[in-house]
C-alpha atoms as a PDB file:
ATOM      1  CA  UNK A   1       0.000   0.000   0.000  1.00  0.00           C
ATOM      2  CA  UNK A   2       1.106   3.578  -0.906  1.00  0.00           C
ATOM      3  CA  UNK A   3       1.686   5.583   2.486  1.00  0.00           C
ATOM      4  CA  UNK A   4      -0.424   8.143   1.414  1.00  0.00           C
ATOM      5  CA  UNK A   5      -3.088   5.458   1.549  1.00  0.00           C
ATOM      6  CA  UNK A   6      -1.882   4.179   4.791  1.00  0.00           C
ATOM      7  CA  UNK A   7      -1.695   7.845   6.761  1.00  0.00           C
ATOM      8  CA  UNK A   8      -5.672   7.865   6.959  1.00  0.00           C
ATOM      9  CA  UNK A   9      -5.635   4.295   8.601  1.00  0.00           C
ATOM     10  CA  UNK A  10      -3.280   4.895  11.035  1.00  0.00           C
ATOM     11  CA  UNK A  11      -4.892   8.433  11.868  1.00  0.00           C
ATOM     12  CA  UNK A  12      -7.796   6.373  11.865  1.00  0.00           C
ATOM     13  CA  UNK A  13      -6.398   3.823  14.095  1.00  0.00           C
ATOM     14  CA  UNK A  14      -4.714   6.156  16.977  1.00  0.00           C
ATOM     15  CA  UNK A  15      -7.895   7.932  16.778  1.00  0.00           C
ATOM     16  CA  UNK A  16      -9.577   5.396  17.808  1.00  0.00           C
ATOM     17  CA  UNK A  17      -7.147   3.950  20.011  1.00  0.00           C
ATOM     18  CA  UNK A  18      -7.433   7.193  21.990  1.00  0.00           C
ATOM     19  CA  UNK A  19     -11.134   7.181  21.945  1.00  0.00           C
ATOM     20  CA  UNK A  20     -11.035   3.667  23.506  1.00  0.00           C
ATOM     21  CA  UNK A  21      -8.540   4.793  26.383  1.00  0.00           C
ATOM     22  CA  UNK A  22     -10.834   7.793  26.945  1.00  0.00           C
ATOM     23  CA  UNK A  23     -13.519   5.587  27.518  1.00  0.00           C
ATOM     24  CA  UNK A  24     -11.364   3.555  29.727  1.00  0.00           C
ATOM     25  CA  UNK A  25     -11.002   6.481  31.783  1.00  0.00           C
ATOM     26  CA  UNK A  26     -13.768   8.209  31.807  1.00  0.00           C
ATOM     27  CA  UNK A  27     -16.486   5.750  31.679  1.00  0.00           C
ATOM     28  CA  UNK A  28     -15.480   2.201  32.985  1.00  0.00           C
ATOM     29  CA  UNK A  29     -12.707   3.458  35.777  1.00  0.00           C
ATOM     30  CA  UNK A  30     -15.347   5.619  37.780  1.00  0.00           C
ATOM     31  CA  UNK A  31     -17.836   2.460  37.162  1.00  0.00           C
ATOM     32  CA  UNK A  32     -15.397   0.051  38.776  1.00  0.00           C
ATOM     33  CA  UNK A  33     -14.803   2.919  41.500  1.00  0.00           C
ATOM     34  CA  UNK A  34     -18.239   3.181  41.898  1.00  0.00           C
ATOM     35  CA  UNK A  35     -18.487  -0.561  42.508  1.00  0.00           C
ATOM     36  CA  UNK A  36     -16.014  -0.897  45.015  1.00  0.00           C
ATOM     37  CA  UNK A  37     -17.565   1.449  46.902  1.00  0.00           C
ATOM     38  CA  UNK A  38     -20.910  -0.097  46.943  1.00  0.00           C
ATOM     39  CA  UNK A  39     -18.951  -3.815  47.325  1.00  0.00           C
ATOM     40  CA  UNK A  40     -17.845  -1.584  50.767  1.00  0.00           C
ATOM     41  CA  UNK A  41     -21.086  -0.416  51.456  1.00  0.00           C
ATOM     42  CA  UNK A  42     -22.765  -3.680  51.072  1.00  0.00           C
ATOM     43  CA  UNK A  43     -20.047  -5.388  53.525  1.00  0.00           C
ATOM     44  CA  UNK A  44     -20.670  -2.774  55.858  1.00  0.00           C
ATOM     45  CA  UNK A  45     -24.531  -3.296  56.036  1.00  0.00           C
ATOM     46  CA  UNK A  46     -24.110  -6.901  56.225  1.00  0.00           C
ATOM     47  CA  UNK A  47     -21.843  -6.750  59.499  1.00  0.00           C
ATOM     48  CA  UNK A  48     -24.328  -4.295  60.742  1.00  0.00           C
ATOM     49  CA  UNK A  49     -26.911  -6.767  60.464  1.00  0.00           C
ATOM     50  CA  UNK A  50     -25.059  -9.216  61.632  1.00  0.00           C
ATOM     51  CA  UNK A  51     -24.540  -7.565  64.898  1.00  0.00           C
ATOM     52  CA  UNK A  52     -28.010  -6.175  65.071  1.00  0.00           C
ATOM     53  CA  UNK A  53     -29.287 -10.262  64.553  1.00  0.00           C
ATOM     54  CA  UNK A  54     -26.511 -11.302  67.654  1.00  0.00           C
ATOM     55  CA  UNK A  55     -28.149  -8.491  69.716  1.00  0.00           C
ATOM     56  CA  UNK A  56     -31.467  -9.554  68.841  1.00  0.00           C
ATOM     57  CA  UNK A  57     -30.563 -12.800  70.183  1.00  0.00           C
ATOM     58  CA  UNK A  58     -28.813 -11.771  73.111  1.00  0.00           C
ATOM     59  CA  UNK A  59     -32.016  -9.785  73.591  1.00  0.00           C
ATOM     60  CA  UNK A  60     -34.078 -13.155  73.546  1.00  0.00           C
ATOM     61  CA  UNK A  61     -31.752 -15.427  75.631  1.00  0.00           C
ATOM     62  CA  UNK A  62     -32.388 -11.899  78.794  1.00  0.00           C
ATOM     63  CA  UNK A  63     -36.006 -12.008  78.585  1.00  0.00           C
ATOM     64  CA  UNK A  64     -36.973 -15.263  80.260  1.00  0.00           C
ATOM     65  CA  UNK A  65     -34.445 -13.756  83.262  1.00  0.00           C
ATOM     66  CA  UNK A  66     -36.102 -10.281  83.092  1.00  0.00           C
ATOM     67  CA  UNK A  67     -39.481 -12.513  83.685  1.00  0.00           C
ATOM     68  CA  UNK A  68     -37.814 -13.705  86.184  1.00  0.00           C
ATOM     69  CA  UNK A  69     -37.334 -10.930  88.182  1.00  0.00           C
ATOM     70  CA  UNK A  70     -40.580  -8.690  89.268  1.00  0.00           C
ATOM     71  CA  UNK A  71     -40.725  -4.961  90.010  1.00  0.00           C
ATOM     72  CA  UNK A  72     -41.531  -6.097  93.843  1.00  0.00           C
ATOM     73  CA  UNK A  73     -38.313  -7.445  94.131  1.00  0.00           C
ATOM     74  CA  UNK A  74     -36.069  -5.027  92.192  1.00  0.00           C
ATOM     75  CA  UNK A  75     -37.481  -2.676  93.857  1.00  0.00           C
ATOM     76  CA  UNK A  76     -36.644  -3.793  97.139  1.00  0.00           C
ATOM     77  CA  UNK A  77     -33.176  -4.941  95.826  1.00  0.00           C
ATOM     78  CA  UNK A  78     -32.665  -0.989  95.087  1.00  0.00           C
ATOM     79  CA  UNK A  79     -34.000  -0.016  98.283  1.00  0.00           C
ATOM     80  CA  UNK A  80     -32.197  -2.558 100.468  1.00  0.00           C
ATOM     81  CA  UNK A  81     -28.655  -1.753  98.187  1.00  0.00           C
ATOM     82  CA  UNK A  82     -29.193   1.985  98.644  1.00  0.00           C
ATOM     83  CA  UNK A  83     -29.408   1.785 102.693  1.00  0.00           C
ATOM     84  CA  UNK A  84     -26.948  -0.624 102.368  1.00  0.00           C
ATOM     85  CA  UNK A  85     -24.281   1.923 101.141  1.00  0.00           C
ATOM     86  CA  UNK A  86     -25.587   4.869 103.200  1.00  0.00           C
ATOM     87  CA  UNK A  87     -25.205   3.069 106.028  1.00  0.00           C
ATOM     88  CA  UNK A  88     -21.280   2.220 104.801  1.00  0.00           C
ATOM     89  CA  UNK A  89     -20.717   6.070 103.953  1.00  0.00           C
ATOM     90  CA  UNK A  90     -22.233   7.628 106.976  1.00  0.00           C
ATOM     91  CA  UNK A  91     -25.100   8.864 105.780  1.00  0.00           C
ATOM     92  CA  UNK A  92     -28.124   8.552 107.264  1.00  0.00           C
ATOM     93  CA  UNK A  93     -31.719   7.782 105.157  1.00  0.00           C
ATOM     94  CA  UNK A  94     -34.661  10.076 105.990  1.00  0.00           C
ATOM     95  CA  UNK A  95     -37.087   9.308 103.501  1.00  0.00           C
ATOM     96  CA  UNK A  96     -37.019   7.103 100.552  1.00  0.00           C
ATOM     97  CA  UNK A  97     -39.563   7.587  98.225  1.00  0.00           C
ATOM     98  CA  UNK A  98     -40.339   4.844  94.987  1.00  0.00           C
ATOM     99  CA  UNK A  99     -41.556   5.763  91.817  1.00  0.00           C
ATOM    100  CA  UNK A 100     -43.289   3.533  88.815  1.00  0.00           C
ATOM    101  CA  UNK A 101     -41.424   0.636  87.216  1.00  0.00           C
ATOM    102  CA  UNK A 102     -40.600   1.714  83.585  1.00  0.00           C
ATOM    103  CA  UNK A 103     -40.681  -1.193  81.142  1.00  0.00           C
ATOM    104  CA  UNK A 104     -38.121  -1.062  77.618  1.00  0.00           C
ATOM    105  CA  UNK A 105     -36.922  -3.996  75.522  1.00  0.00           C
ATOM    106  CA  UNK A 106     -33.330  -3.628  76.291  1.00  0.00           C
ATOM    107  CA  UNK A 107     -34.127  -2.781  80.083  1.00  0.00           C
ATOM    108  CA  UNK A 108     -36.228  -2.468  82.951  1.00  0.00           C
ATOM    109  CA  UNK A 109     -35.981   1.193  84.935  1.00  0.00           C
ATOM    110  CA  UNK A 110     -36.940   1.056  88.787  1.00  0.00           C
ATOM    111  CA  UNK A 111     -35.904   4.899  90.410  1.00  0.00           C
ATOM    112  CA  UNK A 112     -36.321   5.456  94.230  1.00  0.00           C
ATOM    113  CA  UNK A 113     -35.960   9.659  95.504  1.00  0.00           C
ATOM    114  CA  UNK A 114     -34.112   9.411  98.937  1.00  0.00           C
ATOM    115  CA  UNK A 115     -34.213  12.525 101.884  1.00  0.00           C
ATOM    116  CA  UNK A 116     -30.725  11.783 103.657  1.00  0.00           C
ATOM    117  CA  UNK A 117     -28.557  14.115 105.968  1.00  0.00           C
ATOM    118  CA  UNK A 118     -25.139  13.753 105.968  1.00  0.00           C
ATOM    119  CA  UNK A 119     -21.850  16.053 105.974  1.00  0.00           C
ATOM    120  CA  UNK A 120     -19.981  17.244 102.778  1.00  0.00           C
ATOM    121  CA  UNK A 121     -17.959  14.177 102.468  1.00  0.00           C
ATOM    122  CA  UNK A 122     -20.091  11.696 103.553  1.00  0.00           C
ATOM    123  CA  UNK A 123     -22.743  12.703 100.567  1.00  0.00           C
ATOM    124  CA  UNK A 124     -19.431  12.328  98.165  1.00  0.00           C
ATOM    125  CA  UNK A 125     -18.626   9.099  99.479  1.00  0.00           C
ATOM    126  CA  UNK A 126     -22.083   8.167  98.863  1.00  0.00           C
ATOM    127  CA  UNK A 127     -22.602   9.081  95.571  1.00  0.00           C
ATOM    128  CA  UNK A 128     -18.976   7.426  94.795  1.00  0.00           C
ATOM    129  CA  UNK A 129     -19.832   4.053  95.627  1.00  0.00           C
ATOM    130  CA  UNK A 130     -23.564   3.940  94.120  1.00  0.00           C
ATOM    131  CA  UNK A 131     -21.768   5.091  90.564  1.00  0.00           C
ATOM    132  CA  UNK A 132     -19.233   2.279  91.013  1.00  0.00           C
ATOM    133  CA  UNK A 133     -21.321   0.329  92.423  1.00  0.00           C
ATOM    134  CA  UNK A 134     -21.086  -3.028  90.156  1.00  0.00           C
ATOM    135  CA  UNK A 135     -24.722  -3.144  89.223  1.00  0.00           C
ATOM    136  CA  UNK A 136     -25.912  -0.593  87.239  1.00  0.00           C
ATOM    137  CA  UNK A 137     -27.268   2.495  89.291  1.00  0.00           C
ATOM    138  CA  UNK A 138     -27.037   6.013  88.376  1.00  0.00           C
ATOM    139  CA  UNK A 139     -27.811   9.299  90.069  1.00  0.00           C
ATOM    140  CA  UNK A 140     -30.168  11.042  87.319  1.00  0.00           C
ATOM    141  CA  UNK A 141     -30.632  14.294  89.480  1.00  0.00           C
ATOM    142  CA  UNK A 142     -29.410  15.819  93.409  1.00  0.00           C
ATOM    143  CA  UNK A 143     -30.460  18.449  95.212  1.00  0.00           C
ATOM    144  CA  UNK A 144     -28.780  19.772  98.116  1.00  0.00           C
ATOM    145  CA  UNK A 145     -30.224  21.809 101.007  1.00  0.00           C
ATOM    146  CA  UNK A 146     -29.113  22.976 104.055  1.00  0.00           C
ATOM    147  CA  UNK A 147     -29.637  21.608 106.997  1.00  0.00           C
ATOM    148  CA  UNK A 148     -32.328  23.789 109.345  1.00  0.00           C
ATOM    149  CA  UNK A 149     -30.224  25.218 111.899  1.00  0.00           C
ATOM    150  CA  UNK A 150     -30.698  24.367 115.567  1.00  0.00           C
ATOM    151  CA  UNK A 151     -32.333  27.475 117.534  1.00  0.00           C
ATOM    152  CA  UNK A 152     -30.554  29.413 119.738  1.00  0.00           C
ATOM    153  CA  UNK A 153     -31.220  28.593 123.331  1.00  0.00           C
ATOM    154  CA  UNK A 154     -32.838  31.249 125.157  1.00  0.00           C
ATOM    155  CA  UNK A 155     -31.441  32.928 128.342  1.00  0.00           C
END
């Protein structure tokens, strides 16, 4: 073939060589990106459900032992564990006051409101070892008063 003939097919042929590696690029690269990152997205999604089936079941294998266990007596459990570390602090109980049994899938809220006088670091003391107390109790709200002072004795 004459190489004026064959200029036009190799134009030809590098022009469409460099339309095929353009459409590499441009089309098919950010495809594959594209499905890598939904490949990610879908292993993601799968783990979460994975955990959220192992805390369903976890969920399952408590109930029968939350049956188990009736407002009566965690209430009293509260009540008894409460005095019990009052009594180990120093402080001494006044009033205790229960309030309704709250009821939630993942857990069962019993709250008590307790009157107690005790000095500055007796109260700290107390509230130290119900927060690191093993089960799990926490102080939701305090309020601190005074004590009435005595009256002066009269001459």
């Amino acid at each position: 073939m004459d190489r004026n003939k064959r200029l036009p097919l190799i134009l030809g042929g590098l022009i469409a060589l460099a339309t095929l590696v353009l459409g590499l690029q441009m089309v098919v690269r950010p495809g594959l990106s594209r499905l890598r990152e939904n490949q990610t997205l879908l292993a993601e999604e799968r783990q979460k459900s994975e955990l959220v089936r192992q805390l369903q079941d976890q969920l399952a294998r408590m109930e029968p032992w939350q049956r188990r266990l009736s407002s009566d007596q965690m209430m009293e459990w509260l009540v008894s564990e409460l005095t019990r570390l009052a009594r180990e602090s120093g402080v001494r109980v006044i009033a205790i006051q229960s309030h309704p049994v709250t009821h939630a899938p993942e857990a069962t809220s019993v709250s008590v409101s307790l009157e107690i006088e005790s000095s500055y670091h007796e109260l700290g003391r107390f509230l130290s070892l119900v927060e690191s107390s093993p089960p799990l109790i926490l102080v939701e709200r305090i309020e601190i008063k005074a004590a009435a002072a005595p009256a002066a004795p009269r001459a």
